[in-house]
Protein backbone atom coordinates (compact mmCIF):
# COMPACT_ATOMS: atom_id res chain seq x y z
CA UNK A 1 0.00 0.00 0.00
CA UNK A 2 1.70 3.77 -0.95
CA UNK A 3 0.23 5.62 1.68
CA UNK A 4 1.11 8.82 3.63
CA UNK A 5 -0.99 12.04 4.69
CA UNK A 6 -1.05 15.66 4.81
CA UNK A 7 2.59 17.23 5.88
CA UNK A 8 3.71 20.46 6.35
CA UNK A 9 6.86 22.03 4.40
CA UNK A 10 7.68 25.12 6.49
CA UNK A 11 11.55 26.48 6.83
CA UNK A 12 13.29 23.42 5.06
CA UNK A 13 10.60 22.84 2.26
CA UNK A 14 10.78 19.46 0.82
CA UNK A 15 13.23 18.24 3.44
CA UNK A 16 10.95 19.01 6.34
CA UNK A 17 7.88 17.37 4.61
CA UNK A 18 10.18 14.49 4.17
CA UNK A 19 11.14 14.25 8.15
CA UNK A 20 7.98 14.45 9.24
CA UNK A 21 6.48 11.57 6.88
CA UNK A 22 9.20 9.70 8.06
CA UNK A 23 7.95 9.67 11.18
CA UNK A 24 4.38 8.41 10.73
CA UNK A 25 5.75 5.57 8.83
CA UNK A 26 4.59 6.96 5.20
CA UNK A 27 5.69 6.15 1.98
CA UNK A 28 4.41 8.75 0.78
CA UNK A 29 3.10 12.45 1.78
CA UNK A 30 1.16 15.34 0.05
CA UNK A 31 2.06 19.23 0.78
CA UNK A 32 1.29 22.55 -0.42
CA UNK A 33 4.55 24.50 -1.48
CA UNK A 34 3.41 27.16 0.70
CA UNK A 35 0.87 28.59 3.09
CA UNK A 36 -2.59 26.59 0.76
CA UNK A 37 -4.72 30.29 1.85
CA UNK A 38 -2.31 33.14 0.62
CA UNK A 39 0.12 33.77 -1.72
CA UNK A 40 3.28 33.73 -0.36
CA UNK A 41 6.03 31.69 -1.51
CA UNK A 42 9.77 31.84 -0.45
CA UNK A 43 12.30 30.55 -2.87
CA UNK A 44 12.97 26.66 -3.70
CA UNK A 45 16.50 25.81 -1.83
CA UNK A 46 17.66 23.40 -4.39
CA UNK A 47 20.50 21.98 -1.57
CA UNK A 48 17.82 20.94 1.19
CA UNK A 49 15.91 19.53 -1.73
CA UNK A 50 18.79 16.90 -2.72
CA UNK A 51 19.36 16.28 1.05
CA UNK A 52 14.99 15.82 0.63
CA UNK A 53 15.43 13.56 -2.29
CA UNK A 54 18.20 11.35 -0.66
CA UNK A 55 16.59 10.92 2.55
CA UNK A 56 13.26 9.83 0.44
CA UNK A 57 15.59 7.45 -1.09
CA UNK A 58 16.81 5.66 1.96
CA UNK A 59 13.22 5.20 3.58
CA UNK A 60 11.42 4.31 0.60
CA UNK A 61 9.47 7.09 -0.46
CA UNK A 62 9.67 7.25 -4.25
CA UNK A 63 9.51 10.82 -5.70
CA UNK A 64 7.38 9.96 -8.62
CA UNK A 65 4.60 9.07 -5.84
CA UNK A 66 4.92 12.40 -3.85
CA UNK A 67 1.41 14.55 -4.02
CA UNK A 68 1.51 18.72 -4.17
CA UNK A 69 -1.66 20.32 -3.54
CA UNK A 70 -2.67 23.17 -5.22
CA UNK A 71 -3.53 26.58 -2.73
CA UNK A 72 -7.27 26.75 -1.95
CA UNK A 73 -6.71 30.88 -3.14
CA UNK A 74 -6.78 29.42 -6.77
CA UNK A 75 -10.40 29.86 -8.63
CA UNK A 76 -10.66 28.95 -12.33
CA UNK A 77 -13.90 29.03 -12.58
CA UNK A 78 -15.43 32.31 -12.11
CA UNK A 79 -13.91 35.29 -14.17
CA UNK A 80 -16.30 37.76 -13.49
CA UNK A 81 -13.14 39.91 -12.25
CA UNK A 82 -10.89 39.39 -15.13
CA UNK A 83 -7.86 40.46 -12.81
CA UNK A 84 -8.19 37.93 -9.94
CA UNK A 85 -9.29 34.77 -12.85
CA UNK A 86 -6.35 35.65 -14.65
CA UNK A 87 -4.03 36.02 -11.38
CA UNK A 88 -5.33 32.32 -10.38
CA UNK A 89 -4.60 31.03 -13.88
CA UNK A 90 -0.85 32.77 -13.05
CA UNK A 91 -0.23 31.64 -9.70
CA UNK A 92 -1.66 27.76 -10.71
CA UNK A 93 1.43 28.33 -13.45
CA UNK A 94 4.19 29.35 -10.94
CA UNK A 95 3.09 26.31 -8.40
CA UNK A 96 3.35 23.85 -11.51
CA UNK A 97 7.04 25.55 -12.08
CA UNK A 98 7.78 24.89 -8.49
CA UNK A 99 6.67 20.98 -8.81
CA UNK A 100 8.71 20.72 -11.45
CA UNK A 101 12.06 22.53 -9.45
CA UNK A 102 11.19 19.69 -6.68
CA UNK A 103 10.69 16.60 -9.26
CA UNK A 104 7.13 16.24 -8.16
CA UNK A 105 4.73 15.07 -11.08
CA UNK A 106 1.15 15.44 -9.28
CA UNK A 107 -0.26 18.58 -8.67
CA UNK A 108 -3.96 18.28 -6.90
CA UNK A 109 -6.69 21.15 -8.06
CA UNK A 110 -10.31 21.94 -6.57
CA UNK A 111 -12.13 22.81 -9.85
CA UNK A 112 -13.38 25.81 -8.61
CA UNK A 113 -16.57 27.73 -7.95
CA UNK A 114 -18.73 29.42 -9.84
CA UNK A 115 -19.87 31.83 -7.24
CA UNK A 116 -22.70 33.78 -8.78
CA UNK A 117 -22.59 32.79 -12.53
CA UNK A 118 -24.10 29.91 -15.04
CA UNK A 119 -22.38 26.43 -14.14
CA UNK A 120 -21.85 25.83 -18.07
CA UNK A 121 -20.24 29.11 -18.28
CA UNK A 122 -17.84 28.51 -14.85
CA UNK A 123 -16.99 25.05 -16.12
CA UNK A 124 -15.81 26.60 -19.51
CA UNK A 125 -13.50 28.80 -17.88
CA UNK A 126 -12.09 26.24 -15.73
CA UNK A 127 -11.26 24.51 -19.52
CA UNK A 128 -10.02 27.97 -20.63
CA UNK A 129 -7.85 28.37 -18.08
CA UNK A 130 -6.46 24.65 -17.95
CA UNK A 131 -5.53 25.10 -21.65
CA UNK A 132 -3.56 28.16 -20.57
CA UNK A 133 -1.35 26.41 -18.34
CA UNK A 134 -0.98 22.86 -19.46
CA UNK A 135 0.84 22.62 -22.80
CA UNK A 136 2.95 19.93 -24.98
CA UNK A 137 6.12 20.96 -22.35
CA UNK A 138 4.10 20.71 -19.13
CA UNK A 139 5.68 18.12 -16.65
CA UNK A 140 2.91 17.60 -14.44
CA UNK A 141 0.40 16.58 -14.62
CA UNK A 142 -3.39 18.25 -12.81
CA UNK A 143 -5.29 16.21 -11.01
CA UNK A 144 -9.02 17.40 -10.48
CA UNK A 145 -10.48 16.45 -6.66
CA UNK A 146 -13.87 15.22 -6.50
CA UNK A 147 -15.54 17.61 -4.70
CA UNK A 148 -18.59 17.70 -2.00
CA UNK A 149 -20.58 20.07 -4.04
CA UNK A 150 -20.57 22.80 -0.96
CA UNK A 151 -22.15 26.18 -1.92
CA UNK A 152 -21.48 26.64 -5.20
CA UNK A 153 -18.41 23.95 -5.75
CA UNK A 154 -17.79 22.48 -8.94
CA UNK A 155 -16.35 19.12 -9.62
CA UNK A 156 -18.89 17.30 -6.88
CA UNK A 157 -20.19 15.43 -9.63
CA UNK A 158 -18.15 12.33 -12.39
CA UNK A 159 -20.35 14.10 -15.30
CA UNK A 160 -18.57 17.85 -14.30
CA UNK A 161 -15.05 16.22 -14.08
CA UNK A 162 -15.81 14.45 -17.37
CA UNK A 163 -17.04 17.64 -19.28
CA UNK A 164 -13.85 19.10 -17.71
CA UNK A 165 -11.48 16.62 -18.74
CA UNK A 166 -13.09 16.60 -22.34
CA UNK A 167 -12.45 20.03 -22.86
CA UNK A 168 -8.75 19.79 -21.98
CA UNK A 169 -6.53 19.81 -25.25
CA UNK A 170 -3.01 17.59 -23.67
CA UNK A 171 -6.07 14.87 -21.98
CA UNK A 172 -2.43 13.13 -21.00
CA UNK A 173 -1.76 15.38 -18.28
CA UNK A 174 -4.72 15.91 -16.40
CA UNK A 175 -6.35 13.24 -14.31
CA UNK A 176 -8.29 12.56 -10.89
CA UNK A 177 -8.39 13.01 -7.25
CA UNK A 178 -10.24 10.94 -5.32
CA UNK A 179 -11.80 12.04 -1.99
CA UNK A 180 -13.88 9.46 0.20
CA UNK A 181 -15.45 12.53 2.33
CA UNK A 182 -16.20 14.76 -0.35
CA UNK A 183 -17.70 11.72 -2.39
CA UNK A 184 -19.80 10.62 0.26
CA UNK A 185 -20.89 14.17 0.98
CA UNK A 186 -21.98 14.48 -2.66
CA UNK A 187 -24.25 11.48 -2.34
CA UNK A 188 -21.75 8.77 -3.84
CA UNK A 189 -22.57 5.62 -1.72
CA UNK A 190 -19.43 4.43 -1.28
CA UNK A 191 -20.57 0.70 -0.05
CA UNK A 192 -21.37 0.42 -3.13
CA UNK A 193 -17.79 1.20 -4.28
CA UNK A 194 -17.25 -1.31 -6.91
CA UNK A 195 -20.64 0.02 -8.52
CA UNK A 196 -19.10 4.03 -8.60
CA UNK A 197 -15.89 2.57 -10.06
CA UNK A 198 -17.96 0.57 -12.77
CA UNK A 199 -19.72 4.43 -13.40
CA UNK A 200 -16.59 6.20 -13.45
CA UNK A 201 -15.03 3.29 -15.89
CA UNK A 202 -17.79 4.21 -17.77
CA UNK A 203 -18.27 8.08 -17.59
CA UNK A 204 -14.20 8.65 -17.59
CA UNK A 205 -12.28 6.08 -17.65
CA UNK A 206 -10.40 4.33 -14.15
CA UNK A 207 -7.13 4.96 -15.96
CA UNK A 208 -7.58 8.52 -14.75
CA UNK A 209 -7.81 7.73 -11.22
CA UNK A 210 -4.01 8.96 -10.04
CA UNK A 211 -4.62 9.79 -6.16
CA UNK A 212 -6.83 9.10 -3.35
CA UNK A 213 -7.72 11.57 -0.54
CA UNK A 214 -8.62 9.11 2.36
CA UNK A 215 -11.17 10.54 5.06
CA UNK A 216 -13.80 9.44 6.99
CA UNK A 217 -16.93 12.24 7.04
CA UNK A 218 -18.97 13.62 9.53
CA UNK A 219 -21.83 13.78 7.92
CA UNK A 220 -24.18 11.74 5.66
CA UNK A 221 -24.38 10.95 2.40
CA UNK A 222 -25.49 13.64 -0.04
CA UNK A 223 -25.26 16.48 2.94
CA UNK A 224 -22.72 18.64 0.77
CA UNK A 225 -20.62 19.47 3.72
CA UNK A 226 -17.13 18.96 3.55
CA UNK A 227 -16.47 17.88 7.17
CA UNK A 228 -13.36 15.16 7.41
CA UNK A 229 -13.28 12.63 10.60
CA UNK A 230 -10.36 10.46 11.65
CA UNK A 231 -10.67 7.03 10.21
CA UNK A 232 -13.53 4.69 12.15
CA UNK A 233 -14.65 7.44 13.26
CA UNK A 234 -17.46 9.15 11.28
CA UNK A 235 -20.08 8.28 9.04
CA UNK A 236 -18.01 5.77 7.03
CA UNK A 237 -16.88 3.53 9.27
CA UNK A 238 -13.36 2.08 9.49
CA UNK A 239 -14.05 -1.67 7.55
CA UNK A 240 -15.45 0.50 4.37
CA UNK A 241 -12.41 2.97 4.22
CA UNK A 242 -9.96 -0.46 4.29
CA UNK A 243 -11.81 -1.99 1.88
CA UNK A 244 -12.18 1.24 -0.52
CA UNK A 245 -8.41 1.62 -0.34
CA UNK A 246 -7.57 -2.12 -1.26
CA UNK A 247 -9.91 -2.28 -4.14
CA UNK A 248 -7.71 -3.67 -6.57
CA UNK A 249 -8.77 -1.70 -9.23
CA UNK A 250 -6.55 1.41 -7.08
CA UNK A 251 -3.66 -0.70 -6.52
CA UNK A 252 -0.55 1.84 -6.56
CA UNK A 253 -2.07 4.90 -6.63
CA UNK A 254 -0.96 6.65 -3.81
CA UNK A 255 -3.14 7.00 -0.83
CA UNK A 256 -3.11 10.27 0.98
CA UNK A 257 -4.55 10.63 4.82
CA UNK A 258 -6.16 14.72 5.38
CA UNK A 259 -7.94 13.76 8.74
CA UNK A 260 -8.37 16.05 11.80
CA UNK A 261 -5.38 16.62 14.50
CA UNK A 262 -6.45 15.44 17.58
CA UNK A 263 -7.03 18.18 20.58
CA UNK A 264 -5.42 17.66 23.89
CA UNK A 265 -8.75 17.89 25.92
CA UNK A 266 -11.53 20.16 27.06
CA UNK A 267 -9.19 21.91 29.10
CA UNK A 268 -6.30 22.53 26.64
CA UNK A 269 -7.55 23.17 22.82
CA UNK A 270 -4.84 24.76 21.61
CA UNK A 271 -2.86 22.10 21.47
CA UNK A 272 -3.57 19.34 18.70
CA UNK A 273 -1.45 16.59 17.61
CA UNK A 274 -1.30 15.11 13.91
CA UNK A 275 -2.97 11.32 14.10
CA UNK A 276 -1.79 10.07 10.58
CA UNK A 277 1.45 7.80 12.12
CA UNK A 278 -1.67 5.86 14.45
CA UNK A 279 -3.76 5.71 11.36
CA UNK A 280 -1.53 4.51 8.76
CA UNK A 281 -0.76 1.54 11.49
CA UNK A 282 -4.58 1.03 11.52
CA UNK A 283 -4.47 0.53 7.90
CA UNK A 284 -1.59 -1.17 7.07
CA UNK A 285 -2.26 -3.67 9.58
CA UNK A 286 -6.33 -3.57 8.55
CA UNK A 287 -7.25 -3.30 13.06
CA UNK A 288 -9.65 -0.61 14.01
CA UNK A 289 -8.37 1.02 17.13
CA UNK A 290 -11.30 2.55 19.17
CA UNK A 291 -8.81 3.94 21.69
CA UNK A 292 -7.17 6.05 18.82
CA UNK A 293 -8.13 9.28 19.91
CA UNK A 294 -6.81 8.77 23.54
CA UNK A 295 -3.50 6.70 22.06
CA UNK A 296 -2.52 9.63 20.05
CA UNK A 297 -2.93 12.28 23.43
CA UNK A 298 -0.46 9.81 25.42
CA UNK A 299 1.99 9.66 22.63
CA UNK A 300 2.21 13.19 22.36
CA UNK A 301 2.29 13.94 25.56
CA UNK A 302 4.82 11.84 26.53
């Protein structure tokens, strides 16, 4: 099984992100180049990023399965201010330059909202601005999340990411992000699992499938929330999440954990500890731990 979770990269960029998924056990790890609400970016240090790529090396994390996820600042769909649409289109550029500085090939995108125009017209200039960015040279390649549909999200549905994806002129370097909450929230049932990947086989094609968020949800099916739980512990259930993630059809495609830190207690919120190194052992070894939440406080606090 590739699978990692959410890391941060901080001071020592790709090295950090490296440490610290390292330490959860991961083979693998997703992270945003940079604060994923704003727009600052400090330069790529190409030394810590060869001391990065070594150290990924010699704990078997292979580059080529490393996730970057796109800043949530980033809207392609709605251009009714020509100046911020065309400074997302921009910015979505410089972050695929920066993938390509790090040797990172996958580059995860929410589609967008159309916040106050037609859906037709907000899924056209999500295609617009794709074709801006991606051409013949490109060396990433875009991969669109399934979304929950919240407000006025695009992408919540296979037929939106199809009529993307068909409207893309390089269709080699754009695929898919799965994401068990956000599919479940946009009325996907997912114990029917083989039955959505029979759909999507159908609709666009498994061989787009490149990346997996894995979350359990808070809410229920079809609420259009967008509310991750730690794994076992929402509305998804631990035994559906295993099985989801060892469908065969998704074997090596890299699995990537975004679940809630853990707070300390009633008495102490500010301080919250990451759970992904317990829940990676929960899935590796396929045993739900119902003590998880309370394992993780020990651990940290010790």
């Amino acid at each position: 099984m590739i699978i990692g979770s959410h890391v941060s990269y901080g001071r020592d960029g790709l090295l950090g992100s490296a440490v610290e998924a390292i330490s959860y056990g991961a083979n693998t790890f997703m992270f945003y180049t940079g604060a994923p609400q704003n727009t600052i970016r400090k330069p790529i240090d190409m030394e810590t990023t060869k001391e990065a790529l070594k150290l990924m090396q010699e704990n078997n994390i292979d580059i080529n399965s490393v996730i970057c996820h796109a800043p949530y600042i980033i809207n392609l769909a709605n251009n009714k201010d020509l100046s911020k649409y065309e400074f997302s289109i921009n910015f979505l550029k410089n972050e695929i330059a920066r993938c390509e500085m790090l040797g990172v090939k996958w580059l995860v995108l929410h589609p967008g909202s159309s916040v106050g125009i037609e859906k037709k017209d907000a899924l056209n200039n999500i295609i617009n601005a794709l074709n801006q960015v991606i051409n013949k040279d490109t060396r990433v390649m875009v991969l669109l999340e399934t979304m929950a549909g919240k407000g006025t999200e695009l992408g919540s549905s296979l037929e939106e990411i199809k009529y993307i994806i068909d409207g893309i002129e390089y269709k080699d370097k754009i695929g898919v992000c799965l994401d068990t909450c956000h599919l479940n929230d946009a009325g996907y049932d997912l114990e029917l699992f083989d039955q959505f990947l029979d759909n999507f086989e159908q609709i666009i094609g498994i061989s787009y499938i490149k990346c997996m968020h894995v979350n359990d949800s808070k809410n229920e099916i079809a609420s259009h929330k967008d509310r991750h739980a730690n794994i076992g512990f929402g509305t998804l259930g631990f035994d559906k999440i295993w099985k989801i993630i060892n469908n065969k059809r998704l074997e090596g495609i890299p699995k990537i954990l975004e679940t809630p830190y853990i707070g300390n207690d009633d008495n102490d919120k500010e301080r919250i500890y990451p759970p992904y190194k317990f829940e990676i052992e929960m899935l590796k070894n396929n045993v739900f731990n119902e003590n998880l939440l309370d394992d993780i406080r020990k651990f940290y606090k010790n």
